[in-house]
PDB file of N, CA and C in Angstrom:
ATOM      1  N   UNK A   1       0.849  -1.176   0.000  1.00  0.00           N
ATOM      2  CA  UNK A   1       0.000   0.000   0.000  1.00  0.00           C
ATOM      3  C   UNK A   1       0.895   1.240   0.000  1.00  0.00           C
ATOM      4  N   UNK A   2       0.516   2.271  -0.844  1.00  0.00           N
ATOM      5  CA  UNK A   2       1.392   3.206  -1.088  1.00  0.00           C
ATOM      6  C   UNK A   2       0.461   4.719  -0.376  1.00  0.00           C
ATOM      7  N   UNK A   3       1.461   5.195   0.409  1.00  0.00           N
ATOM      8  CA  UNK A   3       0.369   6.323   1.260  1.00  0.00           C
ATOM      9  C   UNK A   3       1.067   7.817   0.834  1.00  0.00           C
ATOM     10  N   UNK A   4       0.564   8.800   0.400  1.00  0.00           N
ATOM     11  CA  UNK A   4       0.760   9.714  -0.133  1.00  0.00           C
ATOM     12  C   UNK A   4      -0.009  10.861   1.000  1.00  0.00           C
ATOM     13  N   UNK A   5       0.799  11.566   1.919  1.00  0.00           N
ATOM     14  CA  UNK A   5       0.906  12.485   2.706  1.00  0.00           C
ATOM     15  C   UNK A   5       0.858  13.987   2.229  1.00  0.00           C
ATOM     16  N   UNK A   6      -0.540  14.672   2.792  1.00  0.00           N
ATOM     17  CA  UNK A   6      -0.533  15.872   1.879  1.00  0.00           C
ATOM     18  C   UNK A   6      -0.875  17.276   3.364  1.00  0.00           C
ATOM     19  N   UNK A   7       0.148  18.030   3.622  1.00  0.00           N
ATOM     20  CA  UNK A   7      -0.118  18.475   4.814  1.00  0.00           C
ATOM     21  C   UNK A   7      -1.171  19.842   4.498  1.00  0.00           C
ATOM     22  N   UNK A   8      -2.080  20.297   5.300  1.00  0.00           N
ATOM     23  CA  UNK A   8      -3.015  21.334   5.257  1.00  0.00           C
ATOM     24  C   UNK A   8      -2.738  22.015   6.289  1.00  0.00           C
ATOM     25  N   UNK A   9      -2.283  23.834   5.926  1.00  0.00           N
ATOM     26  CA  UNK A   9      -2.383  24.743   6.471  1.00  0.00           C
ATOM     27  C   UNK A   9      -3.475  25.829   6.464  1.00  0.00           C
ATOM     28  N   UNK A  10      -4.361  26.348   7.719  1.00  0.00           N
ATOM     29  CA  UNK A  10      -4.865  26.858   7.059  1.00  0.00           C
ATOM     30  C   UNK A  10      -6.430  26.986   6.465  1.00  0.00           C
ATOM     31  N   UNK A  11      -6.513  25.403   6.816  1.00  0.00           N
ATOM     32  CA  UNK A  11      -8.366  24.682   6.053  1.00  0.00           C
ATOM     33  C   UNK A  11      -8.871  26.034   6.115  1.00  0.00           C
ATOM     34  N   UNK A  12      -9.686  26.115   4.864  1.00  0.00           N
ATOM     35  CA  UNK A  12     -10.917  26.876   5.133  1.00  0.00           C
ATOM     36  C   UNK A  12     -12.194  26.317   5.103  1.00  0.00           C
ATOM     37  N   UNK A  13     -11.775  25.036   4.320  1.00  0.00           N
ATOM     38  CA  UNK A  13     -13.084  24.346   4.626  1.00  0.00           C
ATOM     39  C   UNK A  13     -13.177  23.118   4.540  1.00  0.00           C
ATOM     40  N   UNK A  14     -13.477  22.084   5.570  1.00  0.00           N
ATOM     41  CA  UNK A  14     -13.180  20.215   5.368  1.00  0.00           C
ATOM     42  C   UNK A  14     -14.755  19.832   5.337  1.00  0.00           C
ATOM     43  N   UNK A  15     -15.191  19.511   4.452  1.00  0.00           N
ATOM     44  CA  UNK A  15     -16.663  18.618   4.358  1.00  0.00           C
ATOM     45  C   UNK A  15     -16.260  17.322   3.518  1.00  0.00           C
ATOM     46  N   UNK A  16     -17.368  16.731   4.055  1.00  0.00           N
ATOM     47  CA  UNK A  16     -17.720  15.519   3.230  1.00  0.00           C
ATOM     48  C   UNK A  16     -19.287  15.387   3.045  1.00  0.00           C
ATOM     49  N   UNK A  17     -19.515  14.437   1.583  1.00  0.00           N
ATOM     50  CA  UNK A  17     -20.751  14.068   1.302  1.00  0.00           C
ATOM     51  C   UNK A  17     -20.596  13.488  -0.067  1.00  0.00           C
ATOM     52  N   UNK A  18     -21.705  13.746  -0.578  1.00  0.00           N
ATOM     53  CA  UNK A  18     -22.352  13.179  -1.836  1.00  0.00           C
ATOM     54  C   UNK A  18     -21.370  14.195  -3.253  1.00  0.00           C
ATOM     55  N   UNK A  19     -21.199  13.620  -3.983  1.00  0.00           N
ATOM     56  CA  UNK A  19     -19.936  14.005  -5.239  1.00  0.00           C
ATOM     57  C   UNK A  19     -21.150  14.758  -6.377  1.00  0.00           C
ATOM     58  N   UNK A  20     -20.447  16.164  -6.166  1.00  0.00           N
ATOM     59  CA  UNK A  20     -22.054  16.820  -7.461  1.00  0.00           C
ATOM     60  C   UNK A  20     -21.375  16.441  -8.973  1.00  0.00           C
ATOM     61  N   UNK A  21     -19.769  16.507  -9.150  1.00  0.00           N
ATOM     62  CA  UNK A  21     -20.345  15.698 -10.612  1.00  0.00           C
ATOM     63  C   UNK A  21     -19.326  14.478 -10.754  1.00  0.00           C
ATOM     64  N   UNK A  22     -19.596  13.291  -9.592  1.00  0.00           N
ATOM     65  CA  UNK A  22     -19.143  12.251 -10.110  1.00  0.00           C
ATOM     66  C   UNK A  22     -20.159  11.441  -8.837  1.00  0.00           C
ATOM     67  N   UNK A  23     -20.441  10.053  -9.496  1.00  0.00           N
ATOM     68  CA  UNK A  23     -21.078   9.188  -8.413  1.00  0.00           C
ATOM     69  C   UNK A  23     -20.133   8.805  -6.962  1.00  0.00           C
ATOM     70  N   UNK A  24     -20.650   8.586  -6.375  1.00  0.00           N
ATOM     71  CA  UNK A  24     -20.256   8.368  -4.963  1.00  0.00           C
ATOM     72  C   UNK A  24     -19.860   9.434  -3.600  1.00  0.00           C
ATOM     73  N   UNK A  25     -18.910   9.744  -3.227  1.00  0.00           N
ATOM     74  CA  UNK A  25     -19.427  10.819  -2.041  1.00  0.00           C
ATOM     75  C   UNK A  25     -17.439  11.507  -2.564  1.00  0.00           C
ATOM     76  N   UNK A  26     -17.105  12.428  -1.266  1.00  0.00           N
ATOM     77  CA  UNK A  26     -16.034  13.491  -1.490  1.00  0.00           C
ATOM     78  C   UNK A  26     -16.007  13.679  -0.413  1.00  0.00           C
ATOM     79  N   UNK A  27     -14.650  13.542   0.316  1.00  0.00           N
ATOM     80  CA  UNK A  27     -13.832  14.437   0.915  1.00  0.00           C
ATOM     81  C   UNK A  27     -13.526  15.381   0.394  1.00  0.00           C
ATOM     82  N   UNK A  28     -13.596  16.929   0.678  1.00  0.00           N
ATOM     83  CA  UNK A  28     -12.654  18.315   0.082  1.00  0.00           C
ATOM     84  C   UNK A  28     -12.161  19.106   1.102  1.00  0.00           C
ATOM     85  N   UNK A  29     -10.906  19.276   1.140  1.00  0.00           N
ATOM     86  CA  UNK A  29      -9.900  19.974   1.917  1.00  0.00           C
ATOM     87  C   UNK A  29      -9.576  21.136   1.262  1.00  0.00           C
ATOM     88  N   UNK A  30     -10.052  22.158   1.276  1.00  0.00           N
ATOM     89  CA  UNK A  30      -9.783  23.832   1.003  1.00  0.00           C
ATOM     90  C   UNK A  30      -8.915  24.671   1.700  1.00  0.00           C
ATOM     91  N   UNK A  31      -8.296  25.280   0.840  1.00  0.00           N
ATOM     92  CA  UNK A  31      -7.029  26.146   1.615  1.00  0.00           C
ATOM     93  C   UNK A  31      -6.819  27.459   1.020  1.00  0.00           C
ATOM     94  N   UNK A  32      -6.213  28.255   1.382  1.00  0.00           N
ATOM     95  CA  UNK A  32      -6.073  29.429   0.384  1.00  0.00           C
ATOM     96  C   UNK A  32      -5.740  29.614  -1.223  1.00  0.00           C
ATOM     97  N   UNK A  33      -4.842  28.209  -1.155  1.00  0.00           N
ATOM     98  CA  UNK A  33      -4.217  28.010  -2.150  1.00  0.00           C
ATOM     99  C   UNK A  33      -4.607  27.468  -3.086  1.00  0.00           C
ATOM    100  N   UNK A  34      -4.999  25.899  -2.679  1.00  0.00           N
ATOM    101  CA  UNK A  34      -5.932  24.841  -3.373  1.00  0.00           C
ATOM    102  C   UNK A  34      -6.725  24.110  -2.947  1.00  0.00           C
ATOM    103  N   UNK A  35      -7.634  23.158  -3.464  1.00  0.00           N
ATOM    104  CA  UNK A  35      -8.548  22.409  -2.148  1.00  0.00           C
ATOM    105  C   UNK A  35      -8.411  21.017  -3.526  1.00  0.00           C
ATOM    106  N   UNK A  36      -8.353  20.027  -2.462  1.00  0.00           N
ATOM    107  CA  UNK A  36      -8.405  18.602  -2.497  1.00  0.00           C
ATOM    108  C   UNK A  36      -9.045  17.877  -1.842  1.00  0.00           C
ATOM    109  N   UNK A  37      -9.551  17.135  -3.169  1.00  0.00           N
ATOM    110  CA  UNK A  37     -11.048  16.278  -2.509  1.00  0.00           C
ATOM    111  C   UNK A  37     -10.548  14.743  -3.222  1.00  0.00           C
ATOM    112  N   UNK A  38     -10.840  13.908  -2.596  1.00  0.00           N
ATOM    113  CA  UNK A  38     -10.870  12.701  -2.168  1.00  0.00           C
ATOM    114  C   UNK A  38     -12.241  11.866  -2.186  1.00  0.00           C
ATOM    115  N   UNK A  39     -11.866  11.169  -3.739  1.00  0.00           N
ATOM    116  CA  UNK A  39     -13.338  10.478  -3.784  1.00  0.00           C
ATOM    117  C   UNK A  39     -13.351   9.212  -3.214  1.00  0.00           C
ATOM    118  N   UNK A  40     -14.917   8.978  -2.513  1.00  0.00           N
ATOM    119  CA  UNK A  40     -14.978   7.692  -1.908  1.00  0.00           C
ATOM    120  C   UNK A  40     -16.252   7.348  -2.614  1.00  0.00           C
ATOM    121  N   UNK A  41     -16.095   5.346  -2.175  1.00  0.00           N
ATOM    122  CA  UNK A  41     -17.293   4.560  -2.138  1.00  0.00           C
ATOM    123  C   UNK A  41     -17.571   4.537  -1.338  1.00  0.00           C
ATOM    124  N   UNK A  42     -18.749   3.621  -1.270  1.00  0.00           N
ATOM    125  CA  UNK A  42     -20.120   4.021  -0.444  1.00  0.00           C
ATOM    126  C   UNK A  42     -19.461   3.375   1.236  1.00  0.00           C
ATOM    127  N   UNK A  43     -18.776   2.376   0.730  1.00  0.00           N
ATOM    128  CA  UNK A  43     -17.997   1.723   2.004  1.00  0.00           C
ATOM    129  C   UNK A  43     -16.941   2.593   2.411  1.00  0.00           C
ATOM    130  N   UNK A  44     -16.073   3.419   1.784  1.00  0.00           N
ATOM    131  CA  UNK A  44     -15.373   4.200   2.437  1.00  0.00           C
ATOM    132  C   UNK A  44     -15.854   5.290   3.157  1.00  0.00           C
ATOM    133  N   UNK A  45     -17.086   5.871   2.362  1.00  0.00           N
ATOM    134  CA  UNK A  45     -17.877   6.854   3.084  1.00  0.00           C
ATOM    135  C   UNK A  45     -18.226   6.956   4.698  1.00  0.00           C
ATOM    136  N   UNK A  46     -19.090   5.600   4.458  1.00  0.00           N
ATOM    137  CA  UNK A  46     -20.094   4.724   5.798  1.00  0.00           C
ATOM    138  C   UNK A  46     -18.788   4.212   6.537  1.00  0.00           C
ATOM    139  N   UNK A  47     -17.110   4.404   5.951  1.00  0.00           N
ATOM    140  CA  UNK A  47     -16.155   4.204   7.919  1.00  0.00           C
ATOM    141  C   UNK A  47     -15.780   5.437   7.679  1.00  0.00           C
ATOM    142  N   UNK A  48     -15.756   5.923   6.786  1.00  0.00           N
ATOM    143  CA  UNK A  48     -15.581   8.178   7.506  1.00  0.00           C
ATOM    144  C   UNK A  48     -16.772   8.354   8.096  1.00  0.00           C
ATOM    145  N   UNK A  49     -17.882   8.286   8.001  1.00  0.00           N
ATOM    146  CA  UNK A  49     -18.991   8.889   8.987  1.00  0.00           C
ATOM    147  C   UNK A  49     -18.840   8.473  10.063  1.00  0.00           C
ATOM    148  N   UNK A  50     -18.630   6.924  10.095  1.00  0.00           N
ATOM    149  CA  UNK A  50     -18.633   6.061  11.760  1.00  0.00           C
ATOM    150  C   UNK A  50     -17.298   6.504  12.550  1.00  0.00           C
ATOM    151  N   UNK A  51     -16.397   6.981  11.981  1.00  0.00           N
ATOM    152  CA  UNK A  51     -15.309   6.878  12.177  1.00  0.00           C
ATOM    153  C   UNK A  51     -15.317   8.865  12.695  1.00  0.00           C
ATOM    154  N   UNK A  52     -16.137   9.739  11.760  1.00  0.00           N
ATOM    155  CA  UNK A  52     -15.983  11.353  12.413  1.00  0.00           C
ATOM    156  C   UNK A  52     -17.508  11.518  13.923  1.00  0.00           C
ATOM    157  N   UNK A  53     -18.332  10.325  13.700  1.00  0.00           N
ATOM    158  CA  UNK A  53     -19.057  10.241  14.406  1.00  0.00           C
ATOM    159  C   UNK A  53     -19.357   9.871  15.655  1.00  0.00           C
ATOM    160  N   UNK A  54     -18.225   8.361  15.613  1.00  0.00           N
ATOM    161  CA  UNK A  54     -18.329   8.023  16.882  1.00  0.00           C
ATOM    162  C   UNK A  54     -16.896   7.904  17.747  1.00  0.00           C
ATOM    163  N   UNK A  55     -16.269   8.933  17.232  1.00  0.00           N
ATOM    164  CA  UNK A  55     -14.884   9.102  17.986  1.00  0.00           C
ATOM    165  C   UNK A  55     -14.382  10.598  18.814  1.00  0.00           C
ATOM    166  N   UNK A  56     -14.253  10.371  19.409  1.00  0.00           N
ATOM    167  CA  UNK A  56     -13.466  11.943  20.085  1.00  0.00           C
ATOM    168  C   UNK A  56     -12.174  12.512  19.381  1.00  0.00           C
ATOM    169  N   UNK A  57     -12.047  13.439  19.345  1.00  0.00           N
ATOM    170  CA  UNK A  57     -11.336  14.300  19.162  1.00  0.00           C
ATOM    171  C   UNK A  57     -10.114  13.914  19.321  1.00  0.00           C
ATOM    172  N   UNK A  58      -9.060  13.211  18.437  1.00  0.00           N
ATOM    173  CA  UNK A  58      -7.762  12.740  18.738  1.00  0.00           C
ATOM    174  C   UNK A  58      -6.688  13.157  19.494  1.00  0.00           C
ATOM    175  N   UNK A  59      -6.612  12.632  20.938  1.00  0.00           N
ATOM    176  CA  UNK A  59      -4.865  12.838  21.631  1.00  0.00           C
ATOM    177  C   UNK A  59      -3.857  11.810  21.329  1.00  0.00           C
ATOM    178  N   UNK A  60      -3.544  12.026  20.586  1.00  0.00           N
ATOM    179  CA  UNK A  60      -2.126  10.316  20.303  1.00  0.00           C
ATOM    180  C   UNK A  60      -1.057  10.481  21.632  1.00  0.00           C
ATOM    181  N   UNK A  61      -0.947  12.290  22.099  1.00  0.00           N
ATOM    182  CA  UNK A  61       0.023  12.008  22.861  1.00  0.00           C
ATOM    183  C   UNK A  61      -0.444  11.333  24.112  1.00  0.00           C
ATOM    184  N   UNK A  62      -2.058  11.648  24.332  1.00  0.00           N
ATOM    185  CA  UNK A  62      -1.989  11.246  25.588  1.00  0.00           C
ATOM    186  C   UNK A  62      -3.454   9.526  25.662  1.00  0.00           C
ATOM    187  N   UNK A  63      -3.346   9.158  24.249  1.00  0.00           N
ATOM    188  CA  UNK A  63      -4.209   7.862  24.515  1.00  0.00           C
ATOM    189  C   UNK A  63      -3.076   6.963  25.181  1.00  0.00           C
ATOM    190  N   UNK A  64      -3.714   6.041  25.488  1.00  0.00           N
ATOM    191  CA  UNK A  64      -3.095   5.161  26.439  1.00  0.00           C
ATOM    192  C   UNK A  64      -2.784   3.847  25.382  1.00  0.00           C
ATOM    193  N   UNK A  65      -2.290   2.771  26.082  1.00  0.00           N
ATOM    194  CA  UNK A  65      -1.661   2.088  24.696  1.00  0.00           C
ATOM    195  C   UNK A  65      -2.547   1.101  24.715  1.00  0.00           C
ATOM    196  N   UNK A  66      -4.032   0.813  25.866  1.00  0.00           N
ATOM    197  CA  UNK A  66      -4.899   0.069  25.496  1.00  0.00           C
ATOM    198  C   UNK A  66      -5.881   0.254  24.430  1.00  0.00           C
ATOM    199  N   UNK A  67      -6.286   2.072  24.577  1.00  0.00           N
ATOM    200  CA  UNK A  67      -7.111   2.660  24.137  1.00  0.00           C
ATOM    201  C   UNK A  67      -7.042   2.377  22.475  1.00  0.00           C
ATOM    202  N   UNK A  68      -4.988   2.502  21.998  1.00  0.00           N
ATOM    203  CA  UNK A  68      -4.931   2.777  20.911  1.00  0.00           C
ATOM    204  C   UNK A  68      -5.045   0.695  20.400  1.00  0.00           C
ATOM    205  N   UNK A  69      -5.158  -0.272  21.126  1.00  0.00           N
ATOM    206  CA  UNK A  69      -4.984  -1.252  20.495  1.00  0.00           C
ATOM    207  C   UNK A  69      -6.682  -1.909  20.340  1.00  0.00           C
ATOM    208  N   UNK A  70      -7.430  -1.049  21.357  1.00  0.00           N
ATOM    209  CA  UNK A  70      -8.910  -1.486  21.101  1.00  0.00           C
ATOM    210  C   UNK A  70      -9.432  -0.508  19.708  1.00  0.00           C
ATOM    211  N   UNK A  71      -9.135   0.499  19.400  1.00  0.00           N
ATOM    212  CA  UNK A  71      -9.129   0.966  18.460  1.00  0.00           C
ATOM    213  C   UNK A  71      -8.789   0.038  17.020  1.00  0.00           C
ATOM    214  N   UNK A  72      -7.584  -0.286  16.873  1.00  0.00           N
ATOM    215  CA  UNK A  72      -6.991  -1.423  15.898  1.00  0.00           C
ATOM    216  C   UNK A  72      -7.768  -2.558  15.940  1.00  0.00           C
ATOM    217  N   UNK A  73      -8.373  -3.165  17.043  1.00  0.00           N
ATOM    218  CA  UNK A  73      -9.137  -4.746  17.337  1.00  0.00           C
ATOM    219  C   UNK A  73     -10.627  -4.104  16.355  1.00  0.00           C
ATOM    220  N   UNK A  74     -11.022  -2.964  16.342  1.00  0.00           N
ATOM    221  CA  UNK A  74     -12.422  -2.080  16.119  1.00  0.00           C
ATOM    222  C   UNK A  74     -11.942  -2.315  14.584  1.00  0.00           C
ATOM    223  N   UNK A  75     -11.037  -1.355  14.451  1.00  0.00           N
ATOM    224  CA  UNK A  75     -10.540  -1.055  12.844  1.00  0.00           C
ATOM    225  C   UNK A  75     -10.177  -2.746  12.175  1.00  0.00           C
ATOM    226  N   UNK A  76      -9.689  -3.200  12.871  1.00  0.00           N
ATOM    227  CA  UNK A  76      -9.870  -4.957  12.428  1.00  0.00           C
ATOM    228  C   UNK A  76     -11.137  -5.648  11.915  1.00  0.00           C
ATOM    229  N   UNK A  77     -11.728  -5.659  12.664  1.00  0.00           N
ATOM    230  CA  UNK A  77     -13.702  -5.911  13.439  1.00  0.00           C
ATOM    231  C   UNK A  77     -14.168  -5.411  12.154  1.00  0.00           C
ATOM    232  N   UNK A  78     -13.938  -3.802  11.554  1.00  0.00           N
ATOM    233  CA  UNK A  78     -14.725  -3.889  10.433  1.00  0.00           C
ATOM    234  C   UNK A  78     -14.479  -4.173   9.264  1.00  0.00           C
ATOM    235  N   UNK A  79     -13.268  -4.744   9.009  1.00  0.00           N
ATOM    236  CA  UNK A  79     -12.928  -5.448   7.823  1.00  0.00           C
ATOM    237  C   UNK A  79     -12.562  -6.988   7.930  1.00  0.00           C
ATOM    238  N   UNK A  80     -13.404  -7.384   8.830  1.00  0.00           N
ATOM    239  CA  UNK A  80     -13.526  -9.295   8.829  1.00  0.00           C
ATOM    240  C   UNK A  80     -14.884  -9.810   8.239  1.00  0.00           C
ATOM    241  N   UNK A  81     -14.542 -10.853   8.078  1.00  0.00           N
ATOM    242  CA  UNK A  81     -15.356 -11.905   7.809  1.00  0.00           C
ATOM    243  C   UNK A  81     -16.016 -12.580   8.913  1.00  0.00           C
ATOM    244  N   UNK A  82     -17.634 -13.030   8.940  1.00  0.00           N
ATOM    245  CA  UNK A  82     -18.036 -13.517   9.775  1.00  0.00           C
ATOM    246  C   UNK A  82     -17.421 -14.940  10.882  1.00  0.00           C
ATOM    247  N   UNK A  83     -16.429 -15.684   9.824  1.00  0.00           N
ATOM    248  CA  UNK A  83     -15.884 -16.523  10.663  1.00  0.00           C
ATOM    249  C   UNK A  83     -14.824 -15.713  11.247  1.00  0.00           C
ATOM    250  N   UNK A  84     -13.980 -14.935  11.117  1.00  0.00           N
ATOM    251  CA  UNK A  84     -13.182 -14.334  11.461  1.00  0.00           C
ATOM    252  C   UNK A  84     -13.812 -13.468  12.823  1.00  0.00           C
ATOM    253  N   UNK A  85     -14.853 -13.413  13.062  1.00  0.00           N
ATOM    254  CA  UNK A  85     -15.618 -12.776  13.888  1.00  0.00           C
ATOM    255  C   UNK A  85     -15.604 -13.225  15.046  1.00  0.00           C
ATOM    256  N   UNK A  86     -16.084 -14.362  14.470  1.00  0.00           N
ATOM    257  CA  UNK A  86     -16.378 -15.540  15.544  1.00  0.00           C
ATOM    258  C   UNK A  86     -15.222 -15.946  16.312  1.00  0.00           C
ATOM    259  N   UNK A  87     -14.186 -15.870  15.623  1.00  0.00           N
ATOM    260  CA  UNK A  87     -12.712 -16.532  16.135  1.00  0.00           C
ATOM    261  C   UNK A  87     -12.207 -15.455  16.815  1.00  0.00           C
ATOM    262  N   UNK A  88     -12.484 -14.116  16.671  1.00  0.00           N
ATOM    263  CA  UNK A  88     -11.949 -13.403  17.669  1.00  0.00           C
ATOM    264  C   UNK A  88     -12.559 -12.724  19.289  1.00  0.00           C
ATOM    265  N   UNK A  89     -14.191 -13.079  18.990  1.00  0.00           N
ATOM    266  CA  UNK A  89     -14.898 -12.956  19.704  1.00  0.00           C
ATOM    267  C   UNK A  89     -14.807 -14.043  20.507  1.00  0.00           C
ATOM    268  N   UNK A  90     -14.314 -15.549  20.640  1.00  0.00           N
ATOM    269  CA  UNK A  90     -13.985 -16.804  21.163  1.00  0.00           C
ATOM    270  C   UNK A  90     -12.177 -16.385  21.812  1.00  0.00           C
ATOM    271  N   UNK A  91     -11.904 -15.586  20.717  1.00  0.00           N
ATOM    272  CA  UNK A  91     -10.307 -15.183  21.734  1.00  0.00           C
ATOM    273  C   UNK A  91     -10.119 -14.454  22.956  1.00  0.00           C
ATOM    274  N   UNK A  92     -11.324 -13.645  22.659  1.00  0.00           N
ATOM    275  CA  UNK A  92     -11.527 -12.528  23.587  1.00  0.00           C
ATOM    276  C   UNK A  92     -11.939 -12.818  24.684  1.00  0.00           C
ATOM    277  N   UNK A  93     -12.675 -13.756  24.878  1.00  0.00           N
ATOM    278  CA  UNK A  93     -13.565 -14.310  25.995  1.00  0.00           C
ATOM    279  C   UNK A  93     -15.031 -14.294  25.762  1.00  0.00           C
ATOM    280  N   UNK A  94     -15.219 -13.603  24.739  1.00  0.00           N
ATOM    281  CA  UNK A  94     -16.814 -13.375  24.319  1.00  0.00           C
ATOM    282  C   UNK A  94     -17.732 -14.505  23.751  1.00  0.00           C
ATOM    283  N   UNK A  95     -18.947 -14.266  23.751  1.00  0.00           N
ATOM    284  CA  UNK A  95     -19.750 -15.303  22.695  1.00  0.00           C
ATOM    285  C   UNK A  95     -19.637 -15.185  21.405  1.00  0.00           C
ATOM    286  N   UNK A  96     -19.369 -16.639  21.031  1.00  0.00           N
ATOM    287  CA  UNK A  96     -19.592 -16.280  19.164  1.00  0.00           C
ATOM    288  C   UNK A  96     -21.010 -17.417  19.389  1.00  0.00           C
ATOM    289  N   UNK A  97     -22.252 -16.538  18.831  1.00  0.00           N
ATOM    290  CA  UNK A  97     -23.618 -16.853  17.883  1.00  0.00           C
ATOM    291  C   UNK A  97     -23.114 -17.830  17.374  1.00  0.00           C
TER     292      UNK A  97
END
């Protein structure tokens, strides 16, 4: 996977939603200079919403190193497979259905 780092000074404006002339949704990052938007599918969309929705406000310096590995077990969780589910929910101590 190749990750391409683009730093923003400055935002004037960060939204996301629905893409007015291409199907699927947009990230756009606005700046004085230029703004960059970032097209998603419907699955990338639906873990940016869950993901600006049901999280607090990021401290990296001060999460704790459980906080940041239940996070990863979460970010795992939504890209498994139902047996894969099961097998980690049986690791954990939990019920697997």
């Amino acid at each position: 996977m190749n990750t391409e780092r683009l730093r923003v000074e400055g935002a004037r404006g960060i939204v996301y939603g629905p893409a007015v002339d291409a199907e699927g949704y947009v990230l756009a990052i606005g700046t004085d200079e230029r703004r960059v938007e970032i097209e998603l599918d419907e699955d990338a969309m639906y873990t940016l919403w869950t993901e600006v929705k049901g999280t607090p406000w990021p401290e990296p310096d001060r999460m704790a190193e459980k906080d940041r590995l239940v996070r990863q077990v979460l970010h795992a969780a939504n890209g498994a497979d139902e047996e894969g589910l099961r097998e980690a929910l049986r690791v954990l101590g939990g019920e697997s259905a």
